[in-house]
N, C-alpha and C. Protein backbone atom coordinates (compact mmCIF):
# COMPACT_ATOMS: atom_id res chain seq x y z
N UNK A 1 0.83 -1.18 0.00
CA UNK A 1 0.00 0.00 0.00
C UNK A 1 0.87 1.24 0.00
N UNK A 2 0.50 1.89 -0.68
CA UNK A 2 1.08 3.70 -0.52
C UNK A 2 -0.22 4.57 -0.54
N UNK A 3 0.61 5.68 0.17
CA UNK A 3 -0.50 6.74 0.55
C UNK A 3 -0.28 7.53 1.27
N UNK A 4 0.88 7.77 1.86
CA UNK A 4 1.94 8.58 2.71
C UNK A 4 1.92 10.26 1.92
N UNK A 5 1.70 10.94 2.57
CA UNK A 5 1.28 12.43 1.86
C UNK A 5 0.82 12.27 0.88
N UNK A 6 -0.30 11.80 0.13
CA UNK A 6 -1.21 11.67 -0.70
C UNK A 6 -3.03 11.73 -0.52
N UNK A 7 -3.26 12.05 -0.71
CA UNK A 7 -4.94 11.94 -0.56
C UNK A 7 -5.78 10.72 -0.41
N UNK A 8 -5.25 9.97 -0.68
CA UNK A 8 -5.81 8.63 -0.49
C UNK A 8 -4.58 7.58 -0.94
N UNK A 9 -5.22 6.24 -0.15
CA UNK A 9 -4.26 5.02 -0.12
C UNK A 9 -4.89 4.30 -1.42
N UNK A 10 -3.70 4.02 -1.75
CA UNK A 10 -3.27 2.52 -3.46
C UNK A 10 -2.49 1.77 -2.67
N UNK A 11 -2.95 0.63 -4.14
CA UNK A 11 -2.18 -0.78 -3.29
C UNK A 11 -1.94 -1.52 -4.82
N UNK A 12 -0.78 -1.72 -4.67
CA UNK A 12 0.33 -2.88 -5.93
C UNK A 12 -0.27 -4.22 -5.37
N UNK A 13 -0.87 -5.14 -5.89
CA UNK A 13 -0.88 -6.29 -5.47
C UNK A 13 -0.11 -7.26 -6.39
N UNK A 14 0.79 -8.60 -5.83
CA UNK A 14 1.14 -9.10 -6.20
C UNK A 14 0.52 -10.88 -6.34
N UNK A 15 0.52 -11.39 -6.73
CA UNK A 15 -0.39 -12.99 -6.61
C UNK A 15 0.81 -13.84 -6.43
N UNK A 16 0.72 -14.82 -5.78
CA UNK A 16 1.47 -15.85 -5.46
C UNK A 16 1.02 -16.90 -6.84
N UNK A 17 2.03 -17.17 -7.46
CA UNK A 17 2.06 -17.91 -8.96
C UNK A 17 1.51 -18.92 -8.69
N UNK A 18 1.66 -19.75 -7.75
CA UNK A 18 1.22 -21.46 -7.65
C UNK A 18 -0.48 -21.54 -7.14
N UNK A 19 -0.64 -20.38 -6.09
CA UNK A 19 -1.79 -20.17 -5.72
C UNK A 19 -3.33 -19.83 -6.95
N UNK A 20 -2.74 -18.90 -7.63
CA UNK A 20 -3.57 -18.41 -8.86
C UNK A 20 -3.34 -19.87 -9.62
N UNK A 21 -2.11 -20.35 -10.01
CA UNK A 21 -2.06 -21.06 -10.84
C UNK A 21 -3.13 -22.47 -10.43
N UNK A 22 -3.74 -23.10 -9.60
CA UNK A 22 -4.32 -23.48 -8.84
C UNK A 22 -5.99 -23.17 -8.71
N UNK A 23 -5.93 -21.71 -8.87
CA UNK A 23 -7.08 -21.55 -8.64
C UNK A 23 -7.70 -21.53 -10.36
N UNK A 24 -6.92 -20.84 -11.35
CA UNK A 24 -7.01 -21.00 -12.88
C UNK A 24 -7.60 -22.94 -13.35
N UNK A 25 -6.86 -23.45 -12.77
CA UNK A 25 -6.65 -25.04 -13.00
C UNK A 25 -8.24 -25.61 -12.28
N UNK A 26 -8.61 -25.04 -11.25
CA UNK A 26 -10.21 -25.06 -10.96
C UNK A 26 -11.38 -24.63 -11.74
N UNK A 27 -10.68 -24.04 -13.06
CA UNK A 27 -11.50 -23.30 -13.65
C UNK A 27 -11.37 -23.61 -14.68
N UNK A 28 -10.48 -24.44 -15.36
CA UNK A 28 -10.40 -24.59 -16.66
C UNK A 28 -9.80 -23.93 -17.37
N UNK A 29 -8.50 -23.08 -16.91
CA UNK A 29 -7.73 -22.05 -17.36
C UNK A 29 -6.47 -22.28 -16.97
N UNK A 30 -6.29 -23.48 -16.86
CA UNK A 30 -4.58 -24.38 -16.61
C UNK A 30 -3.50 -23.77 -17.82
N UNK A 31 -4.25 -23.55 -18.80
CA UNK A 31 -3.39 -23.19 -20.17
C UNK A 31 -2.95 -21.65 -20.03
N UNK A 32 -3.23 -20.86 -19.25
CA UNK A 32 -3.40 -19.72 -19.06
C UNK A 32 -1.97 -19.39 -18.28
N UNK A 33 -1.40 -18.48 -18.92
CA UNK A 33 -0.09 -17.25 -18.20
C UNK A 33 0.45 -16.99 -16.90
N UNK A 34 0.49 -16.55 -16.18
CA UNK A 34 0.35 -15.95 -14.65
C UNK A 34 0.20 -14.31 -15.47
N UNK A 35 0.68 -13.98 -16.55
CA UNK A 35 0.62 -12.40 -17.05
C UNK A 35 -1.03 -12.57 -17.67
N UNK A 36 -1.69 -13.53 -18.44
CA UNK A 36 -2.88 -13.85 -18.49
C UNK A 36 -3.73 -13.90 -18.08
N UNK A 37 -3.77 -14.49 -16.98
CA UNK A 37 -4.10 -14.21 -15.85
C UNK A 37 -4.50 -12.77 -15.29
N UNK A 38 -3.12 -12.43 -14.52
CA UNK A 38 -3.40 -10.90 -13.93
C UNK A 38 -4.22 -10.26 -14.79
N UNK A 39 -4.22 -10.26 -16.23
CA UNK A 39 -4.79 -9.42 -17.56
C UNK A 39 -6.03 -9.94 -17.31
N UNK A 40 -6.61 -11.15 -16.46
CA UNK A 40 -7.87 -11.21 -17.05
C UNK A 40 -9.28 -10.42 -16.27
N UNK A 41 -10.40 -10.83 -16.51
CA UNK A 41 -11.49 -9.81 -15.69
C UNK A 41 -11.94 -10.87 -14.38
N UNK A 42 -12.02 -12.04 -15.21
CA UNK A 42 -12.14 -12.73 -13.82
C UNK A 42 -11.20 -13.06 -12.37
N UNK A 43 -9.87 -12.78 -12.59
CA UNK A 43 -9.11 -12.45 -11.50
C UNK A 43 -9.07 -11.33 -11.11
N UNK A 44 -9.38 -10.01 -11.46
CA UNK A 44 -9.52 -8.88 -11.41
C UNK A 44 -10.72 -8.57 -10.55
N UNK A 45 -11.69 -9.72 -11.15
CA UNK A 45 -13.02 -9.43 -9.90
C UNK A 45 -12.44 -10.39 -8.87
N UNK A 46 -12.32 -11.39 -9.23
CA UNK A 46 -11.67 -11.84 -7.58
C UNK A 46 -10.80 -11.08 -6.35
N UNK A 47 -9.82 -10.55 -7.14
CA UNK A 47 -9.49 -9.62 -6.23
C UNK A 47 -9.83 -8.20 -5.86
N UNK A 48 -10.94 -7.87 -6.32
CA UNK A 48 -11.76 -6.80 -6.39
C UNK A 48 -12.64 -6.89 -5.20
N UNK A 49 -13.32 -8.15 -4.95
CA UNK A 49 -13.99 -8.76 -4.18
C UNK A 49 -12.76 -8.73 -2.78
N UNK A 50 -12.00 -9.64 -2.50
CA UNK A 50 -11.12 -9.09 -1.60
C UNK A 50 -10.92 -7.99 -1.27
N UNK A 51 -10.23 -6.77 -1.71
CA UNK A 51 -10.14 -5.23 -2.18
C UNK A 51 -11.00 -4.69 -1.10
N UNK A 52 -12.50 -5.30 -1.37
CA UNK A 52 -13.74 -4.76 -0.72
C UNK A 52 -14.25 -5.34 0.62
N UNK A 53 -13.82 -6.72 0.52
CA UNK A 53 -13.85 -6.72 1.95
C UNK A 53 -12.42 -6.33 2.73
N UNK A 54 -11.74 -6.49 2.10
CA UNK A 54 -10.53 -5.74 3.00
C UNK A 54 -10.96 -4.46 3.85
N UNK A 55 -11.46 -3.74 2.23
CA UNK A 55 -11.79 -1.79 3.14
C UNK A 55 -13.13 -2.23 3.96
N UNK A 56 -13.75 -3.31 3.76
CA UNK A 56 -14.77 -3.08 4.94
C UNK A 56 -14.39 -2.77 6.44
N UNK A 57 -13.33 -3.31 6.66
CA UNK A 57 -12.58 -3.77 8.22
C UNK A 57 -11.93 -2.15 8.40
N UNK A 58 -11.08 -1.60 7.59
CA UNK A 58 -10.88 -0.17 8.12
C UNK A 58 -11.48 0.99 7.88
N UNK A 59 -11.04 1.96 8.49
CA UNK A 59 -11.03 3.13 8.27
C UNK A 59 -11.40 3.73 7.09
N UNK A 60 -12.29 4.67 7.06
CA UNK A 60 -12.85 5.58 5.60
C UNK A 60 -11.01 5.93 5.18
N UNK A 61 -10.25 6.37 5.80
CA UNK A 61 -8.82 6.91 5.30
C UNK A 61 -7.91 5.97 5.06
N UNK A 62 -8.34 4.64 5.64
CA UNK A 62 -7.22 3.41 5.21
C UNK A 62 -7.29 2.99 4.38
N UNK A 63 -8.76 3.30 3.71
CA UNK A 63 -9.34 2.19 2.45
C UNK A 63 -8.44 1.96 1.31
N UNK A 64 -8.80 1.32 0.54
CA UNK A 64 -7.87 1.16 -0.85
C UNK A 64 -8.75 1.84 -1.71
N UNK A 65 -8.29 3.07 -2.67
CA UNK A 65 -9.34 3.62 -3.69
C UNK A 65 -9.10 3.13 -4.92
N UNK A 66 -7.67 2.65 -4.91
CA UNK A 66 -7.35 2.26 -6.19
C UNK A 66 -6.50 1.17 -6.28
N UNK A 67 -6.16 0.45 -6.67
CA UNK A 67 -4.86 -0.71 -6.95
C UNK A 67 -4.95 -1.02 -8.68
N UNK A 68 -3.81 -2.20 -8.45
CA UNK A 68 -3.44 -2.76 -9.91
C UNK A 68 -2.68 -4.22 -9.57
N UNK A 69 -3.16 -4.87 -10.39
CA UNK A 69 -1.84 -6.52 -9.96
C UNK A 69 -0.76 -6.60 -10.48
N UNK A 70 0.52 -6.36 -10.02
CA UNK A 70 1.33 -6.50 -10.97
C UNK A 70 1.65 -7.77 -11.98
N UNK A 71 2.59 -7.61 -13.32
CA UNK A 71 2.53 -8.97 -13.87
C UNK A 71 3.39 -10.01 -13.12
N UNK A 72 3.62 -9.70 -12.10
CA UNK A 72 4.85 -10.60 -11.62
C UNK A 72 4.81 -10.58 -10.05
N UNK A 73 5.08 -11.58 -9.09
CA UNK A 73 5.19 -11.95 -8.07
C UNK A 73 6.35 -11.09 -7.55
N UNK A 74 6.49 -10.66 -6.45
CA UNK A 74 7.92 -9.90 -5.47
C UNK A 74 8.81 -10.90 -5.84
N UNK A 75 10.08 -10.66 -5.62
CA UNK A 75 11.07 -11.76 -5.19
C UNK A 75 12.48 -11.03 -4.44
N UNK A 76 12.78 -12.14 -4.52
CA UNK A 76 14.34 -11.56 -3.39
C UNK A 76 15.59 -11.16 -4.86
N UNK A 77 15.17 -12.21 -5.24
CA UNK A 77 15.93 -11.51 -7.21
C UNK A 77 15.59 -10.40 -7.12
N UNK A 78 15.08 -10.06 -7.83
CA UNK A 78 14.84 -8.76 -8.44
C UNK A 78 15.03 -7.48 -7.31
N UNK A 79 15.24 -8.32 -5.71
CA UNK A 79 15.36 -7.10 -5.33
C UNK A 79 14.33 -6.32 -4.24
N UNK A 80 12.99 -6.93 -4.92
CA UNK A 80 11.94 -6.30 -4.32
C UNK A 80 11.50 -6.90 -2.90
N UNK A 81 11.82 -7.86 -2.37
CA UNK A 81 12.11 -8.51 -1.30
C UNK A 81 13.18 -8.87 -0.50
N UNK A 82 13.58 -8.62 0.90
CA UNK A 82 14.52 -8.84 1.86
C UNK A 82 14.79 -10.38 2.01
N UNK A 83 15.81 -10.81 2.34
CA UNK A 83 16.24 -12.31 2.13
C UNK A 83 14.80 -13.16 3.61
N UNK A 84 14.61 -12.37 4.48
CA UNK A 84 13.30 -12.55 5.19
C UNK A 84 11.90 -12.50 4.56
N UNK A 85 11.86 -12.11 3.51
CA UNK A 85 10.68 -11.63 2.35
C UNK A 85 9.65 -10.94 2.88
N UNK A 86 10.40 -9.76 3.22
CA UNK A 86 9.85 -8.35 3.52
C UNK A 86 9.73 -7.58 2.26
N UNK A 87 8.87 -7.02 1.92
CA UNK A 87 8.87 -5.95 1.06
C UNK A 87 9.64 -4.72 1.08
N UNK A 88 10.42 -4.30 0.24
CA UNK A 88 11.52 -2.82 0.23
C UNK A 88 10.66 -2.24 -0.79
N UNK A 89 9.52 -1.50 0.03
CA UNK A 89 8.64 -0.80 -0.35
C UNK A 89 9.44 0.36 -1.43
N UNK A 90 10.58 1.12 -0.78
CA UNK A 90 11.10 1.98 -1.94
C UNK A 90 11.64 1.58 -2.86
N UNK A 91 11.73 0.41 -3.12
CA UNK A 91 12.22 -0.14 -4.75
C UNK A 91 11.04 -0.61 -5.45
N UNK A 92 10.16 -1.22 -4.42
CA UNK A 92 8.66 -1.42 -5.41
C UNK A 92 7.98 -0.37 -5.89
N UNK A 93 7.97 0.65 -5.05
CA UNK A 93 7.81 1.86 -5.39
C UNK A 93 8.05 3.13 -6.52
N UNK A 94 9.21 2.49 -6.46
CA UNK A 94 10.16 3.05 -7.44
C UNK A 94 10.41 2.74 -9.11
N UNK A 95 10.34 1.11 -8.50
CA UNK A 95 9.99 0.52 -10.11
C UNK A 95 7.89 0.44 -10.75
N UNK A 96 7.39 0.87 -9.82
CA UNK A 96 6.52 0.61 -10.48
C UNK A 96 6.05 2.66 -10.17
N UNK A 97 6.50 3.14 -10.32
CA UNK A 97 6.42 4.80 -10.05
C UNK A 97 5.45 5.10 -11.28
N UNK A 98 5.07 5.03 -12.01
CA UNK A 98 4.36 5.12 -13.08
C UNK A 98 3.09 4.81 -12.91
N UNK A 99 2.98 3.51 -12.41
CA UNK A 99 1.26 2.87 -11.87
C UNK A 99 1.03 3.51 -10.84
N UNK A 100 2.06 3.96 -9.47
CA UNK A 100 1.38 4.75 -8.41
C UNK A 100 0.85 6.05 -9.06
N UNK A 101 2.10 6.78 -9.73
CA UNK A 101 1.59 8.14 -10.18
C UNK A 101 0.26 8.23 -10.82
N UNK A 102 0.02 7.35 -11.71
CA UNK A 102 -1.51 7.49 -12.56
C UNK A 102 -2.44 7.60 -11.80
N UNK A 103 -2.35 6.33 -10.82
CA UNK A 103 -3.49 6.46 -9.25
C UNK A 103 -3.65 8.02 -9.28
N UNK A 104 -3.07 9.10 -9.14
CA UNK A 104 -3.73 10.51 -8.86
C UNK A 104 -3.87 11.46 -10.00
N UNK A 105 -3.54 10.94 -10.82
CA UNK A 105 -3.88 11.90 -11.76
C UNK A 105 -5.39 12.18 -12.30
């Protein structure tokens, strides 16, 4: 999530590959990407649905107004994760600076 001097909170979500891949394979969409996937409408409402009950539980100011899935899972490769697999929010941040920025425009 970001939202730190901004008007409202966004959120990068990432999917765990085996998990989606799993849930696709319940559906008859085994043949399907993990980038296919994220692209599609029906994972998009799935996690849309989450999204919404998430903001049910907080705060009018915690809510999520906006997000996006990225095409790709965190990792400790690339960087975007601590060898503990913590998120280093300022490199996710950073590389995806383009999708946060649009959020306010």
């Amino acid at each position: 999530m970001f939202g730190e001097a901004r008007n409202f909170c966004v959120a990068l979500i990432a999917l765990d590959p085996d998990v989606i891949a799993g849930w696709a394979a319940d559906r008859g969409l085994s043949d399907a990407s993990y980038e296919d996937l994220v692209k599609s409408q029906e994972v998009h409402d799935l996690i849309d649905e989450y999204v919404r009950k998430l903001n049910a539980e907080l705060n009018r100011w915690e809510t999520i107004k906006k997000w996006a899935l990225l095409d790709h899972d965190l990792s400790v490769e690339r960087g975007e994760l601590t060898p503990s697999l913590k998120v280093k929010r300022a490199v996710v941040a950073e590389r995806n600076k383009a999708i946060i920025d649009a959020f306010y425009d």
